[in-house]
C-alpha atoms as a PDB file:
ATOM      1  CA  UNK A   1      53.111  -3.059  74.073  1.00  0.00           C
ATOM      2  CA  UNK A   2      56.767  -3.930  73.561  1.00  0.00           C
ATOM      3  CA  UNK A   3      59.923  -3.742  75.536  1.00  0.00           C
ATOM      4  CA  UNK A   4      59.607  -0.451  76.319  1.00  0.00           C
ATOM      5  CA  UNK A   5      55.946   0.254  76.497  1.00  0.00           C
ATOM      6  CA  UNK A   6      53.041  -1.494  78.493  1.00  0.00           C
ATOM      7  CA  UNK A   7      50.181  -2.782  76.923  1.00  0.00           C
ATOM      8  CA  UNK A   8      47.288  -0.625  76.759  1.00  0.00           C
ATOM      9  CA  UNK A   9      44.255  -0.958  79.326  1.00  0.00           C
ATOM     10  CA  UNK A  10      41.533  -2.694  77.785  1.00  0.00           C
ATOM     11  CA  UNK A  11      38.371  -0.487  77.520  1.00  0.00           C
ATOM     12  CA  UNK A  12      35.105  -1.965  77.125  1.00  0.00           C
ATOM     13  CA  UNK A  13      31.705   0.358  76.101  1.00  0.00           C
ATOM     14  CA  UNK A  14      28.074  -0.274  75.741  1.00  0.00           C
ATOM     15  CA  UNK A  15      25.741   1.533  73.689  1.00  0.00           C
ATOM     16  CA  UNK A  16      22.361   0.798  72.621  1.00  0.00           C
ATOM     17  CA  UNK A  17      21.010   1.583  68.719  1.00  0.00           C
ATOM     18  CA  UNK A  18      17.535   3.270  68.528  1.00  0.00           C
ATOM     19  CA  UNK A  19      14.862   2.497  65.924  1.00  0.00           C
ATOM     20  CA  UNK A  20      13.683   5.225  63.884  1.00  0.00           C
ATOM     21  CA  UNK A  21      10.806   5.689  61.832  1.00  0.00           C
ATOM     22  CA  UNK A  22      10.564   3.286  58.341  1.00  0.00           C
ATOM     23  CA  UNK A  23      10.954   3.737  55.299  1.00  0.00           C
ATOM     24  CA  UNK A  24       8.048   4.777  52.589  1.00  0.00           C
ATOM     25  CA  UNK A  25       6.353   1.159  51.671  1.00  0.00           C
ATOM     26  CA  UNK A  26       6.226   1.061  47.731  1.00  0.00           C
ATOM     27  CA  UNK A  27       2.953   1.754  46.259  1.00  0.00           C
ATOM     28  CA  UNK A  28       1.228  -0.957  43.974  1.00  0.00           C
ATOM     29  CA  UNK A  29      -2.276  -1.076  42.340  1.00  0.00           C
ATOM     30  CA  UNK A  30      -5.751   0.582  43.229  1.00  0.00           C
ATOM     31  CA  UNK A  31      -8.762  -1.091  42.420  1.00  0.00           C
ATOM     32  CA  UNK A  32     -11.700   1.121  42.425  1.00  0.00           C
ATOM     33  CA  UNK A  33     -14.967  -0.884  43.904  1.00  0.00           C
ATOM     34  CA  UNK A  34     -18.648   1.227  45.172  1.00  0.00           C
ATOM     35  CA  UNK A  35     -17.741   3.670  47.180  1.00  0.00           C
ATOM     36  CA  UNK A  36     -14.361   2.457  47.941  1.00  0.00           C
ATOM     37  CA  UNK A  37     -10.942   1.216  46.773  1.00  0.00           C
ATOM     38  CA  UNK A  38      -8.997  -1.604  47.241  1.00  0.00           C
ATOM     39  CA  UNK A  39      -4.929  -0.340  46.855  1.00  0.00           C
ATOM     40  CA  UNK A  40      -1.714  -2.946  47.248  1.00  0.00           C
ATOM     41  CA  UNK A  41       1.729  -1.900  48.355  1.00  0.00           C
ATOM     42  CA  UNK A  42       5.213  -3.619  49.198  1.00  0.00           C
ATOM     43  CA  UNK A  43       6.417  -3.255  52.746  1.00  0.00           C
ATOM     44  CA  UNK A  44       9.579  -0.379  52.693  1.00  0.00           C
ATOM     45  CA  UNK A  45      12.664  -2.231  52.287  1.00  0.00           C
ATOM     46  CA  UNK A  46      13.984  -0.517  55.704  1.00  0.00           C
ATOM     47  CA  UNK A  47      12.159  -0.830  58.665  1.00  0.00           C
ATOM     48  CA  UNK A  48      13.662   1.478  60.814  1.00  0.00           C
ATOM     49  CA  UNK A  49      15.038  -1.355  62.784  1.00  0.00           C
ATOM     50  CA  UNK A  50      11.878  -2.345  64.495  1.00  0.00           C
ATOM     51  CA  UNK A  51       9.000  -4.303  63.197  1.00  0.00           C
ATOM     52  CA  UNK A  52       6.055  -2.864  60.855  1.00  0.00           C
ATOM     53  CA  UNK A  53       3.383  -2.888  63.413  1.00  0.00           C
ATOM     54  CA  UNK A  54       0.671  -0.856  60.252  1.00  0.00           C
ATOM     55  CA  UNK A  55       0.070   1.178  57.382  1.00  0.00           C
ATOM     56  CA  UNK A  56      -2.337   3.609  56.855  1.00  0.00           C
ATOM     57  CA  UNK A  57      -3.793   4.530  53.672  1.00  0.00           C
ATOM     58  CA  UNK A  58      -5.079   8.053  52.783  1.00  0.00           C
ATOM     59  CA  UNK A  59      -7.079   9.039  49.979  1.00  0.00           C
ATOM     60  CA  UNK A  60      -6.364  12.008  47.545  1.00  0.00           C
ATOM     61  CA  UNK A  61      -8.701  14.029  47.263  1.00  0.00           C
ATOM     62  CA  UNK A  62     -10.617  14.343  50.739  1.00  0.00           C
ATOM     63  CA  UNK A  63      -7.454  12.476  53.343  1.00  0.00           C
ATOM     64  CA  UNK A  64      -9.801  10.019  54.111  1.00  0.00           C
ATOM     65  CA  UNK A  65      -7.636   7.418  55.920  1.00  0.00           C
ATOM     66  CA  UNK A  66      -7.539   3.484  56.137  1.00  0.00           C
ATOM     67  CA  UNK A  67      -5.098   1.092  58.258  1.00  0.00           C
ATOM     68  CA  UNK A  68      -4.205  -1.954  58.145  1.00  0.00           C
ATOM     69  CA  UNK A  69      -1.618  -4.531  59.337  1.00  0.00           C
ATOM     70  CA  UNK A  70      -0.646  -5.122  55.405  1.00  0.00           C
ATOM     71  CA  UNK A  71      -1.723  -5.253  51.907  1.00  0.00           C
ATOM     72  CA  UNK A  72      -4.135  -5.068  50.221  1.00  0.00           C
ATOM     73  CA  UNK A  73      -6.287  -1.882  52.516  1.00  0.00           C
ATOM     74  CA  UNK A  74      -9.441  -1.532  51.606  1.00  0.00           C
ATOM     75  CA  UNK A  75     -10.583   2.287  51.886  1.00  0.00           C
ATOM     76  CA  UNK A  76     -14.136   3.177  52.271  1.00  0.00           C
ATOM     77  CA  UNK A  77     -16.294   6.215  52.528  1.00  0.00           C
ATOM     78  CA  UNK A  78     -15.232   7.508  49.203  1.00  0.00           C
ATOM     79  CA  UNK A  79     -17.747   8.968  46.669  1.00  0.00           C
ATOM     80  CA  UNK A  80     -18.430   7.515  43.472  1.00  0.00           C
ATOM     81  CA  UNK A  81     -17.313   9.424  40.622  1.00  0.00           C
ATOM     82  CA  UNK A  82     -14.893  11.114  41.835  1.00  0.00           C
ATOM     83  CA  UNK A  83     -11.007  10.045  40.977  1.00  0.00           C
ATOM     84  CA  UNK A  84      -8.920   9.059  43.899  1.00  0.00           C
ATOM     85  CA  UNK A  85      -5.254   7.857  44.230  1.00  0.00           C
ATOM     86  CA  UNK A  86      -3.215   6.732  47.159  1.00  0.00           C
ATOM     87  CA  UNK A  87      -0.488   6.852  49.505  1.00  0.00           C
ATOM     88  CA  UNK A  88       0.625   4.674  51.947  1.00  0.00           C
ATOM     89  CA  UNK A  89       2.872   5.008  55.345  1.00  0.00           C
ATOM     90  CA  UNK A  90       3.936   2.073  57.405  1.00  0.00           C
ATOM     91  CA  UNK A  91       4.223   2.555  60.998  1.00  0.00           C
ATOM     92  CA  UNK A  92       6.735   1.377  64.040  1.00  0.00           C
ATOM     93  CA  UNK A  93       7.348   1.727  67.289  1.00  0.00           C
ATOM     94  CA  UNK A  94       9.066   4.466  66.878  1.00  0.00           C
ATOM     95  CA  UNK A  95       6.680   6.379  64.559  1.00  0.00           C
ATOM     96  CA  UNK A  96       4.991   6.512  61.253  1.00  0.00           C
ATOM     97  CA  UNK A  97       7.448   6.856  58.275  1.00  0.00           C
ATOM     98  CA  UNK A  98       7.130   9.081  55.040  1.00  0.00           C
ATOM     99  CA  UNK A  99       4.383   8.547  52.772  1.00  0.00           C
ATOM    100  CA  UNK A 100       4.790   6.386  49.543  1.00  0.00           C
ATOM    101  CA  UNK A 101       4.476   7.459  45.932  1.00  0.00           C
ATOM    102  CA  UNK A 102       0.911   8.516  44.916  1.00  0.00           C
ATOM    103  CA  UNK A 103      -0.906   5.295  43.333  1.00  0.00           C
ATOM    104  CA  UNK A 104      -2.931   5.299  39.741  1.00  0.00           C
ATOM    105  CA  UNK A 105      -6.005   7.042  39.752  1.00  0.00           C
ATOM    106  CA  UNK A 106      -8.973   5.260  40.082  1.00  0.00           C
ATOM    107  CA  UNK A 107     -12.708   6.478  40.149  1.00  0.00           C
ATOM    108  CA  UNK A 108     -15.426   4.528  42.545  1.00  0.00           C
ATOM    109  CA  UNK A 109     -18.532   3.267  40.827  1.00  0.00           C
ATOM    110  CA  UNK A 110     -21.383   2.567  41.973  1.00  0.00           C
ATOM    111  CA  UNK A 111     -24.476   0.069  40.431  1.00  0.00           C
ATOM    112  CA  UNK A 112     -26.746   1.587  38.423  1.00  0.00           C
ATOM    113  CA  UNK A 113     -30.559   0.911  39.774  1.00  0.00           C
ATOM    114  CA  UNK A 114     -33.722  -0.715  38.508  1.00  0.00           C
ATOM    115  CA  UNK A 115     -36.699   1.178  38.868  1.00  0.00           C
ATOM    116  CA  UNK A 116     -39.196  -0.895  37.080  1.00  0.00           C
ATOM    117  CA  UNK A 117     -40.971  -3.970  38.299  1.00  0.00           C
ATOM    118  CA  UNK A 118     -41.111  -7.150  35.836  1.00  0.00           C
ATOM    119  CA  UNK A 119     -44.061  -9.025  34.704  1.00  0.00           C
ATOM    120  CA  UNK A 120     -42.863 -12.187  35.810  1.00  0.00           C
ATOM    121  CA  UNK A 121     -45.720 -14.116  34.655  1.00  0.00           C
ATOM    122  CA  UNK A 122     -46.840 -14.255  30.253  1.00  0.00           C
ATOM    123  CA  UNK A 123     -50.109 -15.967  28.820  1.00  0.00           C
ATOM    124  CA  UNK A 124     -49.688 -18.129  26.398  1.00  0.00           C
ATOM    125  CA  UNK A 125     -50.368 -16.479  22.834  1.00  0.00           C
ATOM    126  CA  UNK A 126     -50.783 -13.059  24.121  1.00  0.00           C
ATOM    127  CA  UNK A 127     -47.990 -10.453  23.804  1.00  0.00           C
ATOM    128  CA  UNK A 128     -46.211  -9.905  26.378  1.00  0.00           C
ATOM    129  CA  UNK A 129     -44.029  -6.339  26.765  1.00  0.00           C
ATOM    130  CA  UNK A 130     -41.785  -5.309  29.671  1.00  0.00           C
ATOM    131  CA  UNK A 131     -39.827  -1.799  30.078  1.00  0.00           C
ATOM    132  CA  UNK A 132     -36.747  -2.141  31.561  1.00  0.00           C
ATOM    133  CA  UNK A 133     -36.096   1.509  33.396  1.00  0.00           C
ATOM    134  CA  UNK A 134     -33.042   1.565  35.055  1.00  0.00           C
ATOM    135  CA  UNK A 135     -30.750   5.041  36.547  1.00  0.00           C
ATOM    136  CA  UNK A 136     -27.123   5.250  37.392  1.00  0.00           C
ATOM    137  CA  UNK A 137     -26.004   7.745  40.101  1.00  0.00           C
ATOM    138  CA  UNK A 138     -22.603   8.136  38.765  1.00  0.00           C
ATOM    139  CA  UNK A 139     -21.679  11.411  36.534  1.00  0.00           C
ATOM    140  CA  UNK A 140     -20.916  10.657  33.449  1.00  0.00           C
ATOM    141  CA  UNK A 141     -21.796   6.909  33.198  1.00  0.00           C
ATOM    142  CA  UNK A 142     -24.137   5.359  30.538  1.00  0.00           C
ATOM    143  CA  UNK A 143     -25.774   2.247  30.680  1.00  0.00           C
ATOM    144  CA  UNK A 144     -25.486  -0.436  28.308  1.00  0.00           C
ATOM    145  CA  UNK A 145     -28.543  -3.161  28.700  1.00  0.00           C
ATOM    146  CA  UNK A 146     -28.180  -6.709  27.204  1.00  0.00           C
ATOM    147  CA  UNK A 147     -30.126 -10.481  27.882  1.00  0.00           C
ATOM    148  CA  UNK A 148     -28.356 -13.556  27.718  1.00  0.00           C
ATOM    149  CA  UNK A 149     -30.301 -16.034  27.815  1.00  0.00           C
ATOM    150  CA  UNK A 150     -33.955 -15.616  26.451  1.00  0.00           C
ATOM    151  CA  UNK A 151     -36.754 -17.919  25.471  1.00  0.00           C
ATOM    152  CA  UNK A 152     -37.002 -18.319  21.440  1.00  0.00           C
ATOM    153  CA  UNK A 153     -40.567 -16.266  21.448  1.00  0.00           C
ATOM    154  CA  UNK A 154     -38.914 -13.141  23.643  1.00  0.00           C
ATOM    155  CA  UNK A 155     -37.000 -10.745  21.896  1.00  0.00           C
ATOM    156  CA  UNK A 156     -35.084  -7.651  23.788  1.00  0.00           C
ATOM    157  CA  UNK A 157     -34.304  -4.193  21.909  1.00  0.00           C
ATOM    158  CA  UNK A 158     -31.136  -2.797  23.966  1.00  0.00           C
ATOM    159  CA  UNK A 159     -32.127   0.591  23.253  1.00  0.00           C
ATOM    160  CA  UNK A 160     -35.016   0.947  24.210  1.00  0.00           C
ATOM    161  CA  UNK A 161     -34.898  -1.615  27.504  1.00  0.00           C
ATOM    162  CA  UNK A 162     -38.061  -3.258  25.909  1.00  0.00           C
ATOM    163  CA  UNK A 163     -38.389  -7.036  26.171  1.00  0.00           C
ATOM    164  CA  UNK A 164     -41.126  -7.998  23.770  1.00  0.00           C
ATOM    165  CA  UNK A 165     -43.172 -11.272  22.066  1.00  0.00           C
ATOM    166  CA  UNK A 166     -45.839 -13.812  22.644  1.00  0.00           C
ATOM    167  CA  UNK A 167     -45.003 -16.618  24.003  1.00  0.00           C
ATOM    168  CA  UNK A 168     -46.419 -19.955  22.133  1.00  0.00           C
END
């Protein structure tokens, strides 16, 4: 106010700020492993104004779904050979916030299998010979056999899966 006018009356308000929902967290890398994937992510630069309390983590194809309270998630139950990616939502108290970019694809593997039982036992100076049969339940897959380490009288023919020789 001046001279002629009084001062305004002071006015005081309160008003609270709700949280909403976060942001999308930022996808990283998936890691394919048997029968499930391993995928990392960055939490969303906004959080809605209340703490992360998850993420969950669903699979393209098939929405299979995976939380935890950060990353890495590790998503099970998926099928091998088939390509997955990823997204990932973090969660508040508010709510769960939009999904992230899709990650890379990846494609769950599992072992391959040994059917055969080694001879684990050779005679001196008779030949010895050992199949190696072994399957792989993926589609699409091929094995590849190799030895490392083998005594000087055992040889090992990678296409065939034959370990061979007479021992001295």
């Amino acid at each position: 106010g001046d001279a002629s006018y009084l001062a305004a009356t002071p006015v005081s308000r309160t008003f609270s700020v709700n949280a909403v929902v976060p942001g999308a967290p930022t996808i990283g890398t998936a890691t394919a492993g048997n029968a499930q994937a391993t995928v990392s992510f960055s939490a969303p630069a906004f959080n809605g104004g209340a703490p992360i309390t998850g993420y969950t983590l669903v699979s393209i194809p098939g929405g299979i779904t995976a939380s935890g309270a950060g990353s890495p998630i590790t998503i099970s139950g998926l099928t091998n050979g088939t390509s997955y990616s990823f997204t990932v939502a973090a969660t508040n108290a508010t709510g769960t916030g939009g999904a992230s970019a899709a990650s890379n694809s990846v494609k769950p593997n599992g072992a391959p299998t040994i059917t055969s039982t080694a001879l684990t036992s050779a005679t001196q100076d008779a030949a010895y010979s050992y199949t190696l049969v072994a399957t792989d339940s993926d589609v699409g897959d091929s094995l590849t056999l190799s030895a490392v380490t083998l005594p000087n009288w055992l040889n090992f023919n990678a296409a065939t899966g034959v370990l061979s020789g007479t021992p001295g």
